[in-house]
Protein backbone atom coordinates (compact mmCIF):
# COMPACT_ATOMS: atom_id res chain seq x y z
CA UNK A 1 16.32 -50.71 67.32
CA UNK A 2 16.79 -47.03 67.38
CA UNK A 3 19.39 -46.04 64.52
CA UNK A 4 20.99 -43.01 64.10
CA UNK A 5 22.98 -41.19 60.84
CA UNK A 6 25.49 -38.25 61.95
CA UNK A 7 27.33 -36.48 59.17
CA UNK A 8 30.09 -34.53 59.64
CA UNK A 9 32.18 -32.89 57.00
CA UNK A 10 36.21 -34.54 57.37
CA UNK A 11 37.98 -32.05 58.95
CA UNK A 12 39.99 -33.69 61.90
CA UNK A 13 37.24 -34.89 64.33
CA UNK A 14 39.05 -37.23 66.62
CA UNK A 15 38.50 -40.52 67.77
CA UNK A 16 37.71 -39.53 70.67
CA UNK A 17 34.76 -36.41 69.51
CA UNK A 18 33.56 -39.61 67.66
CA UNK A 19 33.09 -41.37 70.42
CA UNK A 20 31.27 -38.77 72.85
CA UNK A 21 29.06 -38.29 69.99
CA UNK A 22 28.40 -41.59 70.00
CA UNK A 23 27.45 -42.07 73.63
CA UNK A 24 25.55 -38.52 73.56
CA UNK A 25 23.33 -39.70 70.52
CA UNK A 26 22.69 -42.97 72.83
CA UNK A 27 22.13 -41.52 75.72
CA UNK A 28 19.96 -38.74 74.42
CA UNK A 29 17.88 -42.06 72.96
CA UNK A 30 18.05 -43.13 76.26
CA UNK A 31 16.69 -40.26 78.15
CA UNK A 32 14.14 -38.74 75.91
CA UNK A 33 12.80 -41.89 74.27
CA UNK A 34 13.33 -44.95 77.09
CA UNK A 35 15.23 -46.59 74.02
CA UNK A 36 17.79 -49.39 74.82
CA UNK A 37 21.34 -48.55 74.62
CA UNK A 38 22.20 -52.03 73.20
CA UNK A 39 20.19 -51.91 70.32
CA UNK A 40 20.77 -48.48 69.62
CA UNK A 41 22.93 -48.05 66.37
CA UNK A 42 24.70 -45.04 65.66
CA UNK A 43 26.79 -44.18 62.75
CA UNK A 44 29.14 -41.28 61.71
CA UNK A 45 29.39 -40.28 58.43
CA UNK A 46 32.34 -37.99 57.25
CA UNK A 47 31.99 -36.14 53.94
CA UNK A 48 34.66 -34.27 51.88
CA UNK A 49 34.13 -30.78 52.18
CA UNK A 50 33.97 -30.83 48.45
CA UNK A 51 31.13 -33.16 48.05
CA UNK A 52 29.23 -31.16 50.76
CA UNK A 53 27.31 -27.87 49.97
CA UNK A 54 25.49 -25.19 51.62
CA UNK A 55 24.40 -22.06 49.99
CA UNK A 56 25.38 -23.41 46.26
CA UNK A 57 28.61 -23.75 47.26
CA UNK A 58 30.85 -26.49 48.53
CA UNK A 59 32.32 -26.11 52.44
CA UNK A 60 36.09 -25.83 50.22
CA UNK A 61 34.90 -22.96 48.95
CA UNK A 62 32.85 -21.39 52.16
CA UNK A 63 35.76 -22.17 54.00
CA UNK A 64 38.48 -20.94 51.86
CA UNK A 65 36.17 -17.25 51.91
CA UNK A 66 35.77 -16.95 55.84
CA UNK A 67 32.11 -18.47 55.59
């Protein structure tokens, strides 16, 4: 049972970006692997942008300078 983790930082995906990602991580499962779409769990994960960090610096900050 294939299982996949996105994360995402929460800024406004909708319900239904949530969903094509969904099917596209299953179906990409699918394709490449021969995996069953049944069994395949996937999971979206959506982070504050102030518990999320690239560069030693959280995405508030990055995003509040343009980055």
């Amino acid at each position: 049972m294939p299982y996949v983790n996105i994360k995402i930082t929460r800024e406004g995906a909708t319900p239904e970006q949530k969903a094509r990602l969904i099917a596209g991580a299953t179906q990409l499962l699918v394709d490449v692997l021969g995996k069953n779409p049944a069994t395949t769990v996937v999971v979206i994960d959506e982070v504050d942008t102030d518990n999320w960090g690239v560069g030693g610096e959280t995405i508030t900050v990055r995003r509040k300078a343009g980055k």
